[in-house]
Protein backbone atom coordinates (compact mmCIF):
# COMPACT_ATOMS: atom_id res chain seq x y z
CA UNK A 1 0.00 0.00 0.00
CA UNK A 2 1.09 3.75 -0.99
CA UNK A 3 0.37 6.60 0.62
CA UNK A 4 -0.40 8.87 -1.90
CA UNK A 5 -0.02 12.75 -0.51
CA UNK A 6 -0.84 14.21 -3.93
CA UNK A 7 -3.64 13.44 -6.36
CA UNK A 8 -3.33 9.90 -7.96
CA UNK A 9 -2.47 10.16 -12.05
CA UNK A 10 -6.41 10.83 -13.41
CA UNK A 11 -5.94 10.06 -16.43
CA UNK A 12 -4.71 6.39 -15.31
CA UNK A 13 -7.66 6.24 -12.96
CA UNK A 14 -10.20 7.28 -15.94
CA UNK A 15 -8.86 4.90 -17.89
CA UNK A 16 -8.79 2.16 -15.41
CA UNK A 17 -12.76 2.37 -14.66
CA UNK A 18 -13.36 2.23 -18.23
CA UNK A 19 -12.04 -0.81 -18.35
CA UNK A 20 -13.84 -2.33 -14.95
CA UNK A 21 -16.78 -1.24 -14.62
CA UNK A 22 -20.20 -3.15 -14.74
CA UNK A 23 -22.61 -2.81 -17.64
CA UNK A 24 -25.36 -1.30 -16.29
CA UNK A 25 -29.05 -2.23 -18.35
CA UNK A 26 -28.98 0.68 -20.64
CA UNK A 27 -25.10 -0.07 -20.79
CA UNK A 28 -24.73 3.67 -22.93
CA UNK A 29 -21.80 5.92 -21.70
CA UNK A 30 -21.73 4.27 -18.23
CA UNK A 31 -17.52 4.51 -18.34
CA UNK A 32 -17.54 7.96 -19.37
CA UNK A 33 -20.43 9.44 -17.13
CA UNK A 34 -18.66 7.47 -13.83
CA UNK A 35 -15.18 8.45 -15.10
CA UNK A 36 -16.10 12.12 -15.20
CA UNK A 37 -17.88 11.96 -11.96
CA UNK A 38 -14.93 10.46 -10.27
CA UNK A 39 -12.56 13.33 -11.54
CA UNK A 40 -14.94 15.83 -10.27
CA UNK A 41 -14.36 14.39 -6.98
CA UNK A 42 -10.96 13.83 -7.48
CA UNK A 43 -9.49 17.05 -8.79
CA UNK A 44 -8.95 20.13 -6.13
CA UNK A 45 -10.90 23.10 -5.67
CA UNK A 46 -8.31 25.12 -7.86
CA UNK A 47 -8.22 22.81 -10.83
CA UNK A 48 -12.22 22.68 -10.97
CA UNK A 49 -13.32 25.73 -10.93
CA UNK A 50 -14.83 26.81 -7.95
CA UNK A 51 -11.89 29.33 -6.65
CA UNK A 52 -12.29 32.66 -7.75
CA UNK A 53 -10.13 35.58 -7.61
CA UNK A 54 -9.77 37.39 -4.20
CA UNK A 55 -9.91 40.07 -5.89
CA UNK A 56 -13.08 39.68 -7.67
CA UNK A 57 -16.77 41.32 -6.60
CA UNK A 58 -19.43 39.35 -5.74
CA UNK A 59 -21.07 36.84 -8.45
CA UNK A 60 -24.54 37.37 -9.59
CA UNK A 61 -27.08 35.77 -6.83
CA UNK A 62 -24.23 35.88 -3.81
CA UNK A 63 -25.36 38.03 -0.86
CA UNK A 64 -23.27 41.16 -0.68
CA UNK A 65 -20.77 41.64 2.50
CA UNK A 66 -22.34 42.67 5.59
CA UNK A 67 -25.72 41.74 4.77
CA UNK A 68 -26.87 38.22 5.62
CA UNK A 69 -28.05 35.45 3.73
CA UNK A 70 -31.63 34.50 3.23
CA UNK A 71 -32.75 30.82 3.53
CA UNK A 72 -36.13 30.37 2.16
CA UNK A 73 -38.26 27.43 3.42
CA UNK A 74 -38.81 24.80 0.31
CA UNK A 75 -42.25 24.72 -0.25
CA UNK A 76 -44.23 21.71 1.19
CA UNK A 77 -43.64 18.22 -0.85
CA UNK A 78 -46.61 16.80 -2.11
CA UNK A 79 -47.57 13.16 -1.55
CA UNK A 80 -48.00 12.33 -5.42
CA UNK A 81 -46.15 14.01 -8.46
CA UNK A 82 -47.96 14.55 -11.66
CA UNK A 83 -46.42 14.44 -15.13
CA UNK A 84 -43.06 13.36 -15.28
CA UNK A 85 -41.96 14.72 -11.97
CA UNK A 86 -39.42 13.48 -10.03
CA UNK A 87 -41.16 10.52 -7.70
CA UNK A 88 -42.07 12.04 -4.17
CA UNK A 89 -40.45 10.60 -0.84
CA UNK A 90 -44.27 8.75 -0.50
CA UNK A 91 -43.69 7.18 -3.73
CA UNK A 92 -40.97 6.34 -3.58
CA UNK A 93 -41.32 4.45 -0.19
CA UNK A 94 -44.45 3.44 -1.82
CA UNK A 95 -42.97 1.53 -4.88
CA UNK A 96 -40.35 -0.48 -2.96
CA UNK A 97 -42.92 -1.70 -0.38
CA UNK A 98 -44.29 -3.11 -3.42
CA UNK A 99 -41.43 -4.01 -4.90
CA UNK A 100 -39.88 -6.11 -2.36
CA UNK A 101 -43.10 -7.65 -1.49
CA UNK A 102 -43.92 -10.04 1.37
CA UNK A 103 -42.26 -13.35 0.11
CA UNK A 104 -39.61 -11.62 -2.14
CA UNK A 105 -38.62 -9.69 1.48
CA UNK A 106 -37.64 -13.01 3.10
CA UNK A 107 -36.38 -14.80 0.11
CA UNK A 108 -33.60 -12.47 -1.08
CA UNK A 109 -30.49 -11.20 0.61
CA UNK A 110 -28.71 -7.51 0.54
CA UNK A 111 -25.23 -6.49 1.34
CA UNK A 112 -24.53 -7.39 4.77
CA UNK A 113 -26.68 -11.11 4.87
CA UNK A 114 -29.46 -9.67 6.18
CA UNK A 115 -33.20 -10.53 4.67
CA UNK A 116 -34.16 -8.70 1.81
CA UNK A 117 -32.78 -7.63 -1.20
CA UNK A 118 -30.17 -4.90 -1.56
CA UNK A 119 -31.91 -1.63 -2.71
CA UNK A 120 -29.70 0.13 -5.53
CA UNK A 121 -31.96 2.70 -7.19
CA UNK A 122 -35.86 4.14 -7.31
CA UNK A 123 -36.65 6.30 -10.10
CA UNK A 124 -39.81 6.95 -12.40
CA UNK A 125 -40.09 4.99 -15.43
CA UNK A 126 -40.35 5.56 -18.59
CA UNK A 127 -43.64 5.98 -20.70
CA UNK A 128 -44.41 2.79 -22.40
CA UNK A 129 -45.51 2.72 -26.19
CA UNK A 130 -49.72 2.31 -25.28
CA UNK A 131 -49.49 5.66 -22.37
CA UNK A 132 -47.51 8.06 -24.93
CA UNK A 133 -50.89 8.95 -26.11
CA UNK A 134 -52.30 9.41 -23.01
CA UNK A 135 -54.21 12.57 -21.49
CA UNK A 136 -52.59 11.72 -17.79
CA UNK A 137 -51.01 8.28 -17.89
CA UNK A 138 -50.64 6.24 -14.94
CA UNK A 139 -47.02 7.26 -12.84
CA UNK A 140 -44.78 4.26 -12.76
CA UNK A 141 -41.63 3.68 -10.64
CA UNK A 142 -38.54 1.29 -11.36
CA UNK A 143 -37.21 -0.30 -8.78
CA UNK A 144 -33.66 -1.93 -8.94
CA UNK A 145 -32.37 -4.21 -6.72
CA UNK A 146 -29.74 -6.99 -6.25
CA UNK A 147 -30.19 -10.61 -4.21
CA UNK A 148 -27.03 -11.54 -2.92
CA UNK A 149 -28.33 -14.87 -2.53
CA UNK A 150 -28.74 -15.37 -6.11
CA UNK A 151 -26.64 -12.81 -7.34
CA UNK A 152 -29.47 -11.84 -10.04
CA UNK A 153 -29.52 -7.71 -10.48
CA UNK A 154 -33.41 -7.48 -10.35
CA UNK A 155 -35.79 -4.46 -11.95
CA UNK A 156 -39.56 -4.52 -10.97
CA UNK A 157 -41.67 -1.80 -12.53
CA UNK A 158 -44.55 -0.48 -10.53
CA UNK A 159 -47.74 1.13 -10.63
CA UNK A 160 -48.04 3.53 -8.43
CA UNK A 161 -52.04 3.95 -9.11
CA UNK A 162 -52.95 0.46 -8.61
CA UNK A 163 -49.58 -0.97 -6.89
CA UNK A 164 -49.23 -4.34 -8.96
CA UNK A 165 -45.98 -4.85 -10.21
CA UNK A 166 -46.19 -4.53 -14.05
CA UNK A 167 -42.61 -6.39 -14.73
CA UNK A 168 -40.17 -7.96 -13.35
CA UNK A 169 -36.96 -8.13 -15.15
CA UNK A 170 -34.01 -10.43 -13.75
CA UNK A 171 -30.29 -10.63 -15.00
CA UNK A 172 -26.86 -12.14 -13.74
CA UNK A 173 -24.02 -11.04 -14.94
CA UNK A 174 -24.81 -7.46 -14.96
CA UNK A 175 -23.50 -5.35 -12.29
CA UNK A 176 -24.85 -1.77 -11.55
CA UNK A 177 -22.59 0.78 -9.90
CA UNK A 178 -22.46 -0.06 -6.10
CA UNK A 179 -24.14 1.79 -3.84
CA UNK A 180 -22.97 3.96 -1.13
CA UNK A 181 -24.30 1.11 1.68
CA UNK A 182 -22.19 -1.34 -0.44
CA UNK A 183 -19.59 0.97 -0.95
CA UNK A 184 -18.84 0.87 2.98
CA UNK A 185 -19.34 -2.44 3.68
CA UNK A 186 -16.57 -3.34 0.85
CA UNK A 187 -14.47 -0.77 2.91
CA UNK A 188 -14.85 -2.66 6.34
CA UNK A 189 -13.84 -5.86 4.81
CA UNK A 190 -10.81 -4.39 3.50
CA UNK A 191 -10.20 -2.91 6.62
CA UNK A 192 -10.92 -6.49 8.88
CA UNK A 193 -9.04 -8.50 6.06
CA UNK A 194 -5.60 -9.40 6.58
CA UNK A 195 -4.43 -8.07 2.56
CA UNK A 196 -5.95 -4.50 4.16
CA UNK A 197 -2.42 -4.13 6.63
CA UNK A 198 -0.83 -1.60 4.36
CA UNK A 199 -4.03 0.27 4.29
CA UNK A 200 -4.03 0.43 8.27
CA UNK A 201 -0.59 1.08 8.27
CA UNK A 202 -0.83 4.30 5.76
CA UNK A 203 -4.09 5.63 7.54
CA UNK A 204 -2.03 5.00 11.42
CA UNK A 205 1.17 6.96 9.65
CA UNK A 206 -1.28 9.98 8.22
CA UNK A 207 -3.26 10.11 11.60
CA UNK A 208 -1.49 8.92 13.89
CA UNK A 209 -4.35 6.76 14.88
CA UNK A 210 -5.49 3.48 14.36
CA UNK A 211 -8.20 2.73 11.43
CA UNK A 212 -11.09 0.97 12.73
CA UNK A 213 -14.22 2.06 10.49
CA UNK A 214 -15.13 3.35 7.34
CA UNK A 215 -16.36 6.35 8.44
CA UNK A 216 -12.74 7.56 9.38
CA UNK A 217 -12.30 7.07 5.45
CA UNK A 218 -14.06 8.84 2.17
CA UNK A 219 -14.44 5.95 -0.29
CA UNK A 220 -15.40 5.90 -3.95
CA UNK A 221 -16.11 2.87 -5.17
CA UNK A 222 -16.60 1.33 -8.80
CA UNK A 223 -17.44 -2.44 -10.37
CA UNK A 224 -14.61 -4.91 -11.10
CA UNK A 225 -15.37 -7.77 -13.47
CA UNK A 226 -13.36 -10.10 -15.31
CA UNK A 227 -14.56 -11.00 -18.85
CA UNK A 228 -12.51 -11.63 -22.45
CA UNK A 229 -10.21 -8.36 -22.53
CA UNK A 230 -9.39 -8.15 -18.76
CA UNK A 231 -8.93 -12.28 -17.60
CA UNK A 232 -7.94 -11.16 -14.11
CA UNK A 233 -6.35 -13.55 -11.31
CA UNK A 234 -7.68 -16.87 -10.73
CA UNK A 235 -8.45 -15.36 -7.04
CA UNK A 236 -10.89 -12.96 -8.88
CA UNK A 237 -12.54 -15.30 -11.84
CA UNK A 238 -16.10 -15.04 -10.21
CA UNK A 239 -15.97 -11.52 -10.79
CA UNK A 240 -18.52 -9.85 -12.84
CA UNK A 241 -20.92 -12.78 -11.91
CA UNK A 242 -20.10 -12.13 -8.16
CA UNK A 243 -20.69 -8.38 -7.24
CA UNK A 244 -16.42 -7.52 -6.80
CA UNK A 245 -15.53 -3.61 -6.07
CA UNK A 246 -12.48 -1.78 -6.14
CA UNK A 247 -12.06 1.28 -3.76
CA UNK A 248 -10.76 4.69 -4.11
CA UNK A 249 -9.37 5.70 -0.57
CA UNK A 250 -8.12 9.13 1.49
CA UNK A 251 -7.65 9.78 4.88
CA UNK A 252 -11.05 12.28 5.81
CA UNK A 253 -9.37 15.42 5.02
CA UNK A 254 -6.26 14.07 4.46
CA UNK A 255 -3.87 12.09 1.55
CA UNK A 256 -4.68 9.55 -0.62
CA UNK A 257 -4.22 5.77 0.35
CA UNK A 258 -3.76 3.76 -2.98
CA UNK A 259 -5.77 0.55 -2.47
CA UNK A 260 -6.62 0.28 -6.28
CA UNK A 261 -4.47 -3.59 -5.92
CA UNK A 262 -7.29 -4.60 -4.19
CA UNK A 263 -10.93 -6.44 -5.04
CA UNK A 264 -13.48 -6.72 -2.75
CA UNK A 265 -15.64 -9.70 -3.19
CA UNK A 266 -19.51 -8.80 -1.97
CA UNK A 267 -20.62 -11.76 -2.74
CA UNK A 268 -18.43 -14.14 -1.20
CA UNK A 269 -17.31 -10.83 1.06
CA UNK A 270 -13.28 -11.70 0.75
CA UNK A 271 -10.68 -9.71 -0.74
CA UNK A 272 -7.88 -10.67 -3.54
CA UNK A 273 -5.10 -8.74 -4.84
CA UNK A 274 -5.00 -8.19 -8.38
CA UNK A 275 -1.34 -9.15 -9.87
């Protein structure tokens, strides 16, 4: 393990989660869309942007010195959206109660072992063909989800008028970006595992203190697979049918820990060193 004090080479990084990450359904500019948003977390205040020039007045809409700012309430959230709104926190809680359903609840497996399936995304759905047409068609949610059990990446669409589930669509293979839940709980193995020493060792020289949790870390995280153009180690041949992430570490505040030689298994929740 490195400790990395300034940024890691971006353009390596970009280049690597092009090559790793999952293919999510719509499987369209997935690389590029994660690569950028990785960068913008990645790259300083002064290279992105958002420094400006002591020198400079105010920007249009900033509150001018001496006077304070005023926080407006945001007006009262409605229970249902029309149109194609954004879903509403009650529909939203709405369509994965349905999703997830009594049996499926019990059946399935998330993250951590625990019943249930792991939630990965909520989000309205798209017209169908027969509502285009419509006046005011029905509001339908998508619901994603993954079973570790299984490992199948499930999508149930839902009415949110009647509540039946209109489809249920189930793939293996296919690995969405992880979550942030998932995200930490690939972090904590790494920590616990015996290949995560260097990665103690770099936080304890940085902090001066010993690293016990993932919340004493910020952690970006993005899909490792193995397929045709990148074979990987025998250790990690599951990969891409098992849900496997690779980490991007730093110290809360701090340096960089390089821990990109390192695959997290989710699904059989071990870790393997690539190389």
């Amino acid at each position: 393990m490195r400790l990395l004090v300034r940024y890691p080479n971006l353009g390596e990084i970009v280049r690597t989660i092009g090559r790793h990450l999952g293919k999510v359904v719509a499987g369209v500019g997935v690389g590029v869309t994660a690569a950028a948003a990785l960068v913008a977390v990645l790259v300083p205040g002064e290279a992105s942007g958002s420094d400006r020039d002591p020198g400079a007045g105010s920007a249009a809409g900033e509150p001018e010195r001496g006077r304070p700012a005023v926080v407006e309430e945001a007006p009262p959230q409605r229970e249902r959206g029309t149109g194609r709104d954004p879903l509403t926190d009650t529909e939203l809680r709405r369509a994965e109660r349905i999703a997830l359903g009594q049996g499926f609840r019990h059946s399935a497996q998330d993250v951590r072992g625990r019943p249930g399936p792991q939630r990965i995304a909520t989000d309205l759905a798209e017209l169908t063909p027969d509502q285009v047409g419509q006046a005011a068609p029905s509001r339908r949610a998508e619901v994603e989800l993954y079973d570790y059990r299984t490992d199948a990446y499930i999508t149930k669409t839902v009415d949110l008028a009647t509540g039946a589930v209109r489809h249920t669509d189930t793939q293996r293979g296919v690995q969405p970006p992880p979550t942030g839940e998932e995200v930490r709980e690939a972090a904590r193995l790494l920590i616990a595992d015996p290949l995560g020493s260097g990665l103690r060792e770099d936080f304890a020289d940085a902090t001066g203190k010993p690293l016990t949790s993932p919340d004493q870390l910020t952690v970006t995280g993005f899909v490792y697979r193995v397929d045709a153009e990148n074979p990987g180690p025998r250790a990690l041949a599951d990969c891409g049918r098992h849900r496997c992430v690779r980490l991007f570490t730093r110290v809360v505040n701090g340096p960089w820990i390089d821990s990109r030689p390192l695959v997290i298994d989710l699904s059989d929740r071990k870790v393997a060193r690539l190389g």
